[in-house]
PDB file of N, CA and C in Angstrom:
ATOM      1  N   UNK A   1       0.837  -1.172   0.000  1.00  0.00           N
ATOM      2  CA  UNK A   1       0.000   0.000   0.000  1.00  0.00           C
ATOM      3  C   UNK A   1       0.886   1.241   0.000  1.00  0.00           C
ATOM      4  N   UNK A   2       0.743   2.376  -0.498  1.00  0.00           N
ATOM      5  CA  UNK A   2       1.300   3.412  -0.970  1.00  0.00           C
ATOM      6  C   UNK A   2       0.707   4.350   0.459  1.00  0.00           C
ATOM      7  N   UNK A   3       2.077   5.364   1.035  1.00  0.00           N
ATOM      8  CA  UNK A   3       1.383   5.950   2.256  1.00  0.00           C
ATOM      9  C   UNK A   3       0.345   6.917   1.509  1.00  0.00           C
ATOM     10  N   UNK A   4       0.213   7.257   0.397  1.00  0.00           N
ATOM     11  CA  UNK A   4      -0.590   8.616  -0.019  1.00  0.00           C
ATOM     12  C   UNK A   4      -2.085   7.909  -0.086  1.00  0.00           C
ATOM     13  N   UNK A   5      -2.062   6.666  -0.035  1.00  0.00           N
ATOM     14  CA  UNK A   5      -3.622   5.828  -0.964  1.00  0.00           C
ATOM     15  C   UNK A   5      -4.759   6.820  -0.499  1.00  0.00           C
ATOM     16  N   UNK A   6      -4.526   6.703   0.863  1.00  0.00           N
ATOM     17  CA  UNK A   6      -5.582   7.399   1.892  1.00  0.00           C
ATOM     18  C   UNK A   6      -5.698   8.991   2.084  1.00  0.00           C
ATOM     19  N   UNK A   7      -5.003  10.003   1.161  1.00  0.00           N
ATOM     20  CA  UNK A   7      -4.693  11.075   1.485  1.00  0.00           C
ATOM     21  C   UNK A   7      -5.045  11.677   0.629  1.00  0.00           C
ATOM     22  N   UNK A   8      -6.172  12.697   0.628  1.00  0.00           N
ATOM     23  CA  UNK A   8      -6.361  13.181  -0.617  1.00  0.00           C
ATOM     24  C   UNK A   8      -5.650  15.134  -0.677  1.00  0.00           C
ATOM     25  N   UNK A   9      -6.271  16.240  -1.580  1.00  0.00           N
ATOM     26  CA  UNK A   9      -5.577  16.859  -1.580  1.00  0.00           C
ATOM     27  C   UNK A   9      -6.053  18.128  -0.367  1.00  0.00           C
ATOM     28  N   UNK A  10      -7.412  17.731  -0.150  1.00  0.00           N
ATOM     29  CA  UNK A  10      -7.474  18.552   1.373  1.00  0.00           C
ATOM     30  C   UNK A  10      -7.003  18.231   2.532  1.00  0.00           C
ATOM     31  N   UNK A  11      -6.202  16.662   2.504  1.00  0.00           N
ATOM     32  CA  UNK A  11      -6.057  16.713   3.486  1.00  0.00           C
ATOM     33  C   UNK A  11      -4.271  17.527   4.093  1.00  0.00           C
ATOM     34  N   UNK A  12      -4.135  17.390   2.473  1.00  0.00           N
ATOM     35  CA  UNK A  12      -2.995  18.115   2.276  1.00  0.00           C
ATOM     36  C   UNK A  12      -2.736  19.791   2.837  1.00  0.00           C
ATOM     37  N   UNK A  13      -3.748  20.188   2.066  1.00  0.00           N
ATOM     38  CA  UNK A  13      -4.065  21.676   2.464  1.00  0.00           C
ATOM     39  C   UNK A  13      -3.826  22.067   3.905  1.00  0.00           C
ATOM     40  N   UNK A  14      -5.116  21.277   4.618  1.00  0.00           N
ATOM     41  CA  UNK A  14      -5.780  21.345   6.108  1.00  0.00           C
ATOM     42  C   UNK A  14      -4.290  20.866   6.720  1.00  0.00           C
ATOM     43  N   UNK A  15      -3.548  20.303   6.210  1.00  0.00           N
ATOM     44  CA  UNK A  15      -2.597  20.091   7.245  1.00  0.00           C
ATOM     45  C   UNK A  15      -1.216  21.243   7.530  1.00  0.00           C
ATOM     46  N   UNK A  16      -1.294  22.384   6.655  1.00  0.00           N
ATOM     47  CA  UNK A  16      -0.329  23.239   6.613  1.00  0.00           C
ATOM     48  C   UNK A  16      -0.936  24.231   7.511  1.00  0.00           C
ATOM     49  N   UNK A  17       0.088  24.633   8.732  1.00  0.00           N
ATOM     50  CA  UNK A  17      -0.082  25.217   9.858  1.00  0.00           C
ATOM     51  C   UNK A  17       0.342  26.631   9.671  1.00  0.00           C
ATOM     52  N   UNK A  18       1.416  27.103   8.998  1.00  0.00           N
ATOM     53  CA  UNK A  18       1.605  28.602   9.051  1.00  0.00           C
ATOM     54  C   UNK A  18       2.828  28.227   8.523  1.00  0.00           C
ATOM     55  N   UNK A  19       2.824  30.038   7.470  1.00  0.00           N
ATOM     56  CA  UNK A  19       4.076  30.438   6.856  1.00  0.00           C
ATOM     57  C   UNK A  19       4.439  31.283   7.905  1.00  0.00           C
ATOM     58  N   UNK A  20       6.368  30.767   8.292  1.00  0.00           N
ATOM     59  CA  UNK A  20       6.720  32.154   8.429  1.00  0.00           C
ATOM     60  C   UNK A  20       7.589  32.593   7.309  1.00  0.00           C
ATOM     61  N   UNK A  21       8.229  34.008   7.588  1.00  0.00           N
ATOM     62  CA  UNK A  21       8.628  34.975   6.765  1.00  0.00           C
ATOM     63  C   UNK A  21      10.231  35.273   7.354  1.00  0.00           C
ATOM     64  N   UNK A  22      11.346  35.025   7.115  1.00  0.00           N
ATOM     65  CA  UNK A  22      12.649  35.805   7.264  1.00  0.00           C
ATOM     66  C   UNK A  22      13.269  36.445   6.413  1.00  0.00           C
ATOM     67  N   UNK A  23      14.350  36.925   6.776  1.00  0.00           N
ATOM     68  CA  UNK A  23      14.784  37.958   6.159  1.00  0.00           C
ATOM     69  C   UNK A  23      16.423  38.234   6.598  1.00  0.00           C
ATOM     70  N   UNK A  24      17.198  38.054   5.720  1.00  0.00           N
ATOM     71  CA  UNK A  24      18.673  37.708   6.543  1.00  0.00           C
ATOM     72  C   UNK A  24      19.558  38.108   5.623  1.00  0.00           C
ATOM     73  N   UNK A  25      21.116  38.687   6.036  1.00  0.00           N
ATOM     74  CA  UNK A  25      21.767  38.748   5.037  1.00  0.00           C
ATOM     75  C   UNK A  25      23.128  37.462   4.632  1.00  0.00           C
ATOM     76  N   UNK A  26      22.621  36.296   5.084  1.00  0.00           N
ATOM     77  CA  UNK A  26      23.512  35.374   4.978  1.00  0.00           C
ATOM     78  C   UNK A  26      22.488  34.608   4.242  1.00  0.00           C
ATOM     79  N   UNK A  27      23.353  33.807   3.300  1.00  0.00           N
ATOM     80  CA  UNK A  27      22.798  32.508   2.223  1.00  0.00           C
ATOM     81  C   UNK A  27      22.471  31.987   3.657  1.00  0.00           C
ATOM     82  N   UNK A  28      21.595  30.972   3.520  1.00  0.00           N
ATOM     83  CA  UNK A  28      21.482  29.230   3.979  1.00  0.00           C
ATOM     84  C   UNK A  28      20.464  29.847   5.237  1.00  0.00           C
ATOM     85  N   UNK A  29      19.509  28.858   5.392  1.00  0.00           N
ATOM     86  CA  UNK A  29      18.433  28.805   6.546  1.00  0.00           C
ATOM     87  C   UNK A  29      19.054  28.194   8.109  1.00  0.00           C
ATOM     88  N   UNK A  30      20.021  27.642   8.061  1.00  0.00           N
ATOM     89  CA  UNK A  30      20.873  26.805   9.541  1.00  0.00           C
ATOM     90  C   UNK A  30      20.520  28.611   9.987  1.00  0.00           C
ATOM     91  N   UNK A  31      21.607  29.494   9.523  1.00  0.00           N
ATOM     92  CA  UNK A  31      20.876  30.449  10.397  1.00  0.00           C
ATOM     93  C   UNK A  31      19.978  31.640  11.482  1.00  0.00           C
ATOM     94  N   UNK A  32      18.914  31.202  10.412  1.00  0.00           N
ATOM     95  CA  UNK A  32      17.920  31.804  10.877  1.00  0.00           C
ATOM     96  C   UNK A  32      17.588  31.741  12.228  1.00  0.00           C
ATOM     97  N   UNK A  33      16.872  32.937  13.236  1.00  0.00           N
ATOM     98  CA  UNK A  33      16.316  33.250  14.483  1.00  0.00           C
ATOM     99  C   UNK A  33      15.836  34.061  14.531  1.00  0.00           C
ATOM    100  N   UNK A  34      14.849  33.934  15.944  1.00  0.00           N
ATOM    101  CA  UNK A  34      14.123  35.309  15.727  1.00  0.00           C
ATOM    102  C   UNK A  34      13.983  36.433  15.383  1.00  0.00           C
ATOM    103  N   UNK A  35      15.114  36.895  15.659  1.00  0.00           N
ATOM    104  CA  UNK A  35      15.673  38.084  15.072  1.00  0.00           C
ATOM    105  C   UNK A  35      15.401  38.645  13.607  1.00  0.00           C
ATOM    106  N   UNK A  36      15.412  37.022  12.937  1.00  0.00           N
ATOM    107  CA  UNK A  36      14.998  37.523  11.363  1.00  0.00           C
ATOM    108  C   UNK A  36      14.436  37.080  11.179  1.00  0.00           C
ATOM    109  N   UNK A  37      13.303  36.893  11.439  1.00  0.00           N
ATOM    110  CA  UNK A  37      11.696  37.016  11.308  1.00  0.00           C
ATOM    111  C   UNK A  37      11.099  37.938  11.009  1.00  0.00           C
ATOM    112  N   UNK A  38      10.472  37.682   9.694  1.00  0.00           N
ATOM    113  CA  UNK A  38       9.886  39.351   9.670  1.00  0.00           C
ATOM    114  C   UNK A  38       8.319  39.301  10.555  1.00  0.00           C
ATOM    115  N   UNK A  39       7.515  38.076   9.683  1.00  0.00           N
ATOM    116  CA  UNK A  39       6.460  37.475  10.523  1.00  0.00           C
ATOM    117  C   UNK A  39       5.962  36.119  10.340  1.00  0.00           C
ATOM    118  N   UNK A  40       4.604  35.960  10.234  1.00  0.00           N
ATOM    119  CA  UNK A  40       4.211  35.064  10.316  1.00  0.00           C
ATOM    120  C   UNK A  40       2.455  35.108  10.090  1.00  0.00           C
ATOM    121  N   UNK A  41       1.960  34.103   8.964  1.00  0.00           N
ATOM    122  CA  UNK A  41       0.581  33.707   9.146  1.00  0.00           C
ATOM    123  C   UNK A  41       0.173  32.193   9.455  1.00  0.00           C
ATOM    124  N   UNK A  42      -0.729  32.014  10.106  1.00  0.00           N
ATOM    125  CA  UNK A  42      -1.192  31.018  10.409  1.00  0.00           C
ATOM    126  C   UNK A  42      -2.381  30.647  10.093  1.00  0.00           C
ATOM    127  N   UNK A  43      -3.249  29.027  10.328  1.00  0.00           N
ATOM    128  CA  UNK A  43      -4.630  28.693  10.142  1.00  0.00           C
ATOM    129  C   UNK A  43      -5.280  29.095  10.639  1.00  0.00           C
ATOM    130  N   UNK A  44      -4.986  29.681  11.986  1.00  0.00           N
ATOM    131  CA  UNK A  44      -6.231  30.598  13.263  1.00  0.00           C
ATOM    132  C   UNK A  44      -6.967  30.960  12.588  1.00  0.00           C
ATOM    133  N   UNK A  45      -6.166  32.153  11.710  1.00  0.00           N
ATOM    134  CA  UNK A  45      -7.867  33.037  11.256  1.00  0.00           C
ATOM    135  C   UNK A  45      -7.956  32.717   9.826  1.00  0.00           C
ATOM    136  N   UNK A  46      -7.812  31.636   9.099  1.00  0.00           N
ATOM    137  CA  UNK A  46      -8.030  31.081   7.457  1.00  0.00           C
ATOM    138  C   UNK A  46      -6.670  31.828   6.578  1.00  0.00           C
ATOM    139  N   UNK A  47      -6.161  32.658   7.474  1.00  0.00           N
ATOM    140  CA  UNK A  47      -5.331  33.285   6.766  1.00  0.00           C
ATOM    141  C   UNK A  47      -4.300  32.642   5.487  1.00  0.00           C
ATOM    142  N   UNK A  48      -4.389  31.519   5.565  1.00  0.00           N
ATOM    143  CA  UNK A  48      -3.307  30.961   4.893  1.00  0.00           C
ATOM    144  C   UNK A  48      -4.163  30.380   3.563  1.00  0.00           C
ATOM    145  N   UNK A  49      -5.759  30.116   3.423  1.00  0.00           N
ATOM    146  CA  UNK A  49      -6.192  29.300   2.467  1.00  0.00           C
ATOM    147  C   UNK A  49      -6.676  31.227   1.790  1.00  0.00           C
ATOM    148  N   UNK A  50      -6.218  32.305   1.755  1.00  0.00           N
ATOM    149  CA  UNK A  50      -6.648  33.104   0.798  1.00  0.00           C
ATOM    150  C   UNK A  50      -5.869  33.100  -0.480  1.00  0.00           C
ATOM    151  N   UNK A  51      -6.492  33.911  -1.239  1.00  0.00           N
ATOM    152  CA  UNK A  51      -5.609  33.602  -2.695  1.00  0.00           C
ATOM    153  C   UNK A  51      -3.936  34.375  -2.585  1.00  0.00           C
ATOM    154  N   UNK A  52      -4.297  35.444  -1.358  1.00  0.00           N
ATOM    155  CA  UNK A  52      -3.000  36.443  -1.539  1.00  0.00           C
ATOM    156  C   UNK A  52      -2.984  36.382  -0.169  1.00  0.00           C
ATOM    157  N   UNK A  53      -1.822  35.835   0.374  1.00  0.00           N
ATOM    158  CA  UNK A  53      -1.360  36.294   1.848  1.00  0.00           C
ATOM    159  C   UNK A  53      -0.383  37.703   1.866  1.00  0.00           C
ATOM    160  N   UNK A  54      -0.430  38.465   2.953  1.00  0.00           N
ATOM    161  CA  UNK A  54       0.475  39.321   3.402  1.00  0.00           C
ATOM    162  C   UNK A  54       0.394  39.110   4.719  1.00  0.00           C
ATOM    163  N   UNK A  55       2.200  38.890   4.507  1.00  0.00           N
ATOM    164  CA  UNK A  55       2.629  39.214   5.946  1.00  0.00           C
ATOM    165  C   UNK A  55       3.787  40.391   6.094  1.00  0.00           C
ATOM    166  N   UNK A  56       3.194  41.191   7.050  1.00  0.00           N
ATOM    167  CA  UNK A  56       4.181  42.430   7.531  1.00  0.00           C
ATOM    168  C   UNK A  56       4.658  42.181   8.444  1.00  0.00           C
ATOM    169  N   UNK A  57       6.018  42.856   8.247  1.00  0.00           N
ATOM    170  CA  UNK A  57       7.140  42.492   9.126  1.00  0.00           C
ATOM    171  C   UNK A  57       6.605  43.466  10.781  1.00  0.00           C
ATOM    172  N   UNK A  58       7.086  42.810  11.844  1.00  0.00           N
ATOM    173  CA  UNK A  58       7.052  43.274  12.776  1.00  0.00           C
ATOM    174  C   UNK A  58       7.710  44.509  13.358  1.00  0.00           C
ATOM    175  N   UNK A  59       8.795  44.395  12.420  1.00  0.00           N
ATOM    176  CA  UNK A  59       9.918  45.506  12.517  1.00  0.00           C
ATOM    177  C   UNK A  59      10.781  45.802  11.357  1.00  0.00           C
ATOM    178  N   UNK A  60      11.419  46.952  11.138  1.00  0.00           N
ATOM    179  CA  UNK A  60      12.363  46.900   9.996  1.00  0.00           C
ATOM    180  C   UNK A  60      12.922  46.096   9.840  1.00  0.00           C
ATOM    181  N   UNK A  61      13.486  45.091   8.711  1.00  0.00           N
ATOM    182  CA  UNK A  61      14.696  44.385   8.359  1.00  0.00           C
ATOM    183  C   UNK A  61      14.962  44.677   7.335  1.00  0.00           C
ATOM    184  N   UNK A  62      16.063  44.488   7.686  1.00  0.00           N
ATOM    185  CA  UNK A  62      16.928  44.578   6.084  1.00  0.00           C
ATOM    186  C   UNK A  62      17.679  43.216   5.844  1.00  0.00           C
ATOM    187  N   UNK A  63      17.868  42.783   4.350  1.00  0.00           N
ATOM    188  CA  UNK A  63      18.531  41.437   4.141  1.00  0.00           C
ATOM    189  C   UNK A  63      18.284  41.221   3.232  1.00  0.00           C
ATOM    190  N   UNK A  64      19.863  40.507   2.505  1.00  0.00           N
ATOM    191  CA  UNK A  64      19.663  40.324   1.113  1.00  0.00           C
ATOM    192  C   UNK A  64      18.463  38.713   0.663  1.00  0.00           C
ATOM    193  N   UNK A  65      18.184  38.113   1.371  1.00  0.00           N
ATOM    194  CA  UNK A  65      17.531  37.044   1.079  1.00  0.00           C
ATOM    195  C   UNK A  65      16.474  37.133   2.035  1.00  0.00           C
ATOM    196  N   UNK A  66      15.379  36.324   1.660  1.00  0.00           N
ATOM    197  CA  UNK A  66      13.844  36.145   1.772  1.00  0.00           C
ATOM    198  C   UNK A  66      13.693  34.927   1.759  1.00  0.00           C
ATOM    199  N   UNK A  67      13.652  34.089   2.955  1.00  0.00           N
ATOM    200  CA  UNK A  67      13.014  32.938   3.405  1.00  0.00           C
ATOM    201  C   UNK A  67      11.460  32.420   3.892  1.00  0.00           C
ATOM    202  N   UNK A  68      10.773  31.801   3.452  1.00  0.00           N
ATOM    203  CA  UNK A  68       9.706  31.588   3.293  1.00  0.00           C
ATOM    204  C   UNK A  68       9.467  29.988   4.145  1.00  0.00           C
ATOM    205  N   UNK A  69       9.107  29.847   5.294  1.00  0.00           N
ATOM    206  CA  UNK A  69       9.402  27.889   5.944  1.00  0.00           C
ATOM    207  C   UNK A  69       7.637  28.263   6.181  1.00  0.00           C
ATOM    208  N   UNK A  70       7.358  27.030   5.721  1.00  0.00           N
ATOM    209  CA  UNK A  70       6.103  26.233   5.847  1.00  0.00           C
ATOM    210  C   UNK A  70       6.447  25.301   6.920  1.00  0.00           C
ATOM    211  N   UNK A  71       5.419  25.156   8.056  1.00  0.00           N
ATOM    212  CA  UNK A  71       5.130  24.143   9.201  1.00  0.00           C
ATOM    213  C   UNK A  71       4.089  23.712   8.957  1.00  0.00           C
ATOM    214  N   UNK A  72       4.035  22.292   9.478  1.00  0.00           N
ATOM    215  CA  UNK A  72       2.445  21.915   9.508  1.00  0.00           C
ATOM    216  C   UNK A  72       2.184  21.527  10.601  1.00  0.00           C
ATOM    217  N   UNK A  73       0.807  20.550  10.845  1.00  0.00           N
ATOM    218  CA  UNK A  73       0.030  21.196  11.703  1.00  0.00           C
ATOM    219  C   UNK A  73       0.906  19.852  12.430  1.00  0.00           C
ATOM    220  N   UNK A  74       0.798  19.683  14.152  1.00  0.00           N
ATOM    221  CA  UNK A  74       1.055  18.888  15.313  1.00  0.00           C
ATOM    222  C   UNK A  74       0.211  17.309  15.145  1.00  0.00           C
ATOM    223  N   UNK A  75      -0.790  18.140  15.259  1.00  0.00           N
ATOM    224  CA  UNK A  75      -1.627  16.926  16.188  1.00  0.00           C
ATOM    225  C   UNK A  75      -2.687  16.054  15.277  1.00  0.00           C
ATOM    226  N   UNK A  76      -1.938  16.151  13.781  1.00  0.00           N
ATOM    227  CA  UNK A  76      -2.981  14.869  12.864  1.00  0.00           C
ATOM    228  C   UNK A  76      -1.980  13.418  12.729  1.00  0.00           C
ATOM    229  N   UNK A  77      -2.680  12.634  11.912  1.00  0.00           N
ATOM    230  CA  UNK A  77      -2.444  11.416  12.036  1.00  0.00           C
ATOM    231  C   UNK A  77      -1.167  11.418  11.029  1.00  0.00           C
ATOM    232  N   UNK A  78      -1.202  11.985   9.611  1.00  0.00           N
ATOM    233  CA  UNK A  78      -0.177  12.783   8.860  1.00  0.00           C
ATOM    234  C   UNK A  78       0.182  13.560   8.902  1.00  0.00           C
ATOM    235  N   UNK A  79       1.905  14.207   9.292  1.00  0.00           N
ATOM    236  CA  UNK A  79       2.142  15.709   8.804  1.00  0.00           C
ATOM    237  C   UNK A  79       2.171  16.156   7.520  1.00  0.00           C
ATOM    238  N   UNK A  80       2.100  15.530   6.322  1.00  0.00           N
ATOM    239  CA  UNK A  80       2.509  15.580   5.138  1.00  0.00           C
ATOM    240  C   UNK A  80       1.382  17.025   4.882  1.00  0.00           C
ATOM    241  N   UNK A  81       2.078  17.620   4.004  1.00  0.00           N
ATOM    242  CA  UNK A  81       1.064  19.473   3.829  1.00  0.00           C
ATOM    243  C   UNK A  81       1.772  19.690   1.854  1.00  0.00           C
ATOM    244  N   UNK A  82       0.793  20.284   2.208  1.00  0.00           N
ATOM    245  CA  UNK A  82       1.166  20.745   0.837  1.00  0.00           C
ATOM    246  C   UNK A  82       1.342  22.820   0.626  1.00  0.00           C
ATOM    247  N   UNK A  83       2.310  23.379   0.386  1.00  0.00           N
ATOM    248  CA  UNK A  83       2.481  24.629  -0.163  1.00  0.00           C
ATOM    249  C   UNK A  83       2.675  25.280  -1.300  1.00  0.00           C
ATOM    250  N   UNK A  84       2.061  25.888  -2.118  1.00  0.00           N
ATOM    251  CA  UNK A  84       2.564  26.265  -3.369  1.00  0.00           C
ATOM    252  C   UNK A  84       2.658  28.304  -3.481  1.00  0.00           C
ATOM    253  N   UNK A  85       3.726  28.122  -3.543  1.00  0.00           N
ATOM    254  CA  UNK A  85       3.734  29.938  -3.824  1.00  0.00           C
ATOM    255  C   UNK A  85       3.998  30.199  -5.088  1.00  0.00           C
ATOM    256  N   UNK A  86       3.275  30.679  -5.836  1.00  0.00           N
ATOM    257  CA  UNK A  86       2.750  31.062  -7.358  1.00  0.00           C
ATOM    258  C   UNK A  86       4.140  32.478  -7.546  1.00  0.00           C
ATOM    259  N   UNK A  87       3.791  33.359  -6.891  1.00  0.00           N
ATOM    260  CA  UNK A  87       4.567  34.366  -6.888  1.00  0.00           C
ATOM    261  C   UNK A  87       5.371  35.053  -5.229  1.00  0.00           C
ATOM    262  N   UNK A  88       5.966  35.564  -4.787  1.00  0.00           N
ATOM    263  CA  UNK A  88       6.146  36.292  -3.769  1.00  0.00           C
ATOM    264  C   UNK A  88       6.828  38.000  -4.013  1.00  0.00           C
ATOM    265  N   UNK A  89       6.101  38.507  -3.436  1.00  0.00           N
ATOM    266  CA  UNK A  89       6.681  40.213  -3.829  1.00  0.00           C
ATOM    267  C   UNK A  89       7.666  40.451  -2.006  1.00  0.00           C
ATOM    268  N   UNK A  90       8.458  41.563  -2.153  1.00  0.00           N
ATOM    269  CA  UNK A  90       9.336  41.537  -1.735  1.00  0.00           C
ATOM    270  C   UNK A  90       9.301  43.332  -1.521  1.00  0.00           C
ATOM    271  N   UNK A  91       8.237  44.491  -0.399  1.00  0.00           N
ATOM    272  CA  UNK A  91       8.372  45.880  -0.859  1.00  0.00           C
ATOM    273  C   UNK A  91       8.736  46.530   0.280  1.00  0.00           C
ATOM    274  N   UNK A  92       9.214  47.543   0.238  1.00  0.00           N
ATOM    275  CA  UNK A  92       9.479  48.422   1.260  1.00  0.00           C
ATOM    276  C   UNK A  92       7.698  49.521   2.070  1.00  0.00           C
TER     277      UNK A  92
END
């Protein structure tokens, strides 16, 4: 049996918990910390199943690269999630 047999593509969806957002001036995600975080959306408020998310940074950053980490959710039977970012803008 294939682990996906049972998995269709909402369950995919429903299982992605929140984008966050960094912002750093070093290549590579090892790393990232709070510090460069710009923010973060989550499933709380549907925020994540709209067609256009924005997330604003909490504070100024500056940094040559833009990191984008998808989590999913804890407490299902699969973590497996699915994310697709079509485009991402990048503005002052």
């Amino acid at each position: 049996m294939v682990a996906d047999e049972h998995v269709n593509y909402g369950d995919y969806m429903y299982n992605l918990d929140r984008l966050a957002v960094y912002a750093d001036n070093s290549a590579g995600k090892q790393r990232l910390d709070e510090s460069s975080m710009c923010g973060f959306v989550s499933r709380l408020n549907d925020a994540l199943f709209k067609a256009r998310i924005h997330v604003q940074c909490r504070k100024p950053l500056t940094g040559r690269y833009v990191y984008v980490e998808a989590s999913g959710v804890t407490d299902r039977l699969t973590r497996l999630f699915s994310a697709v970012l079509c485009e991402v803008m990048v503005y002052e």
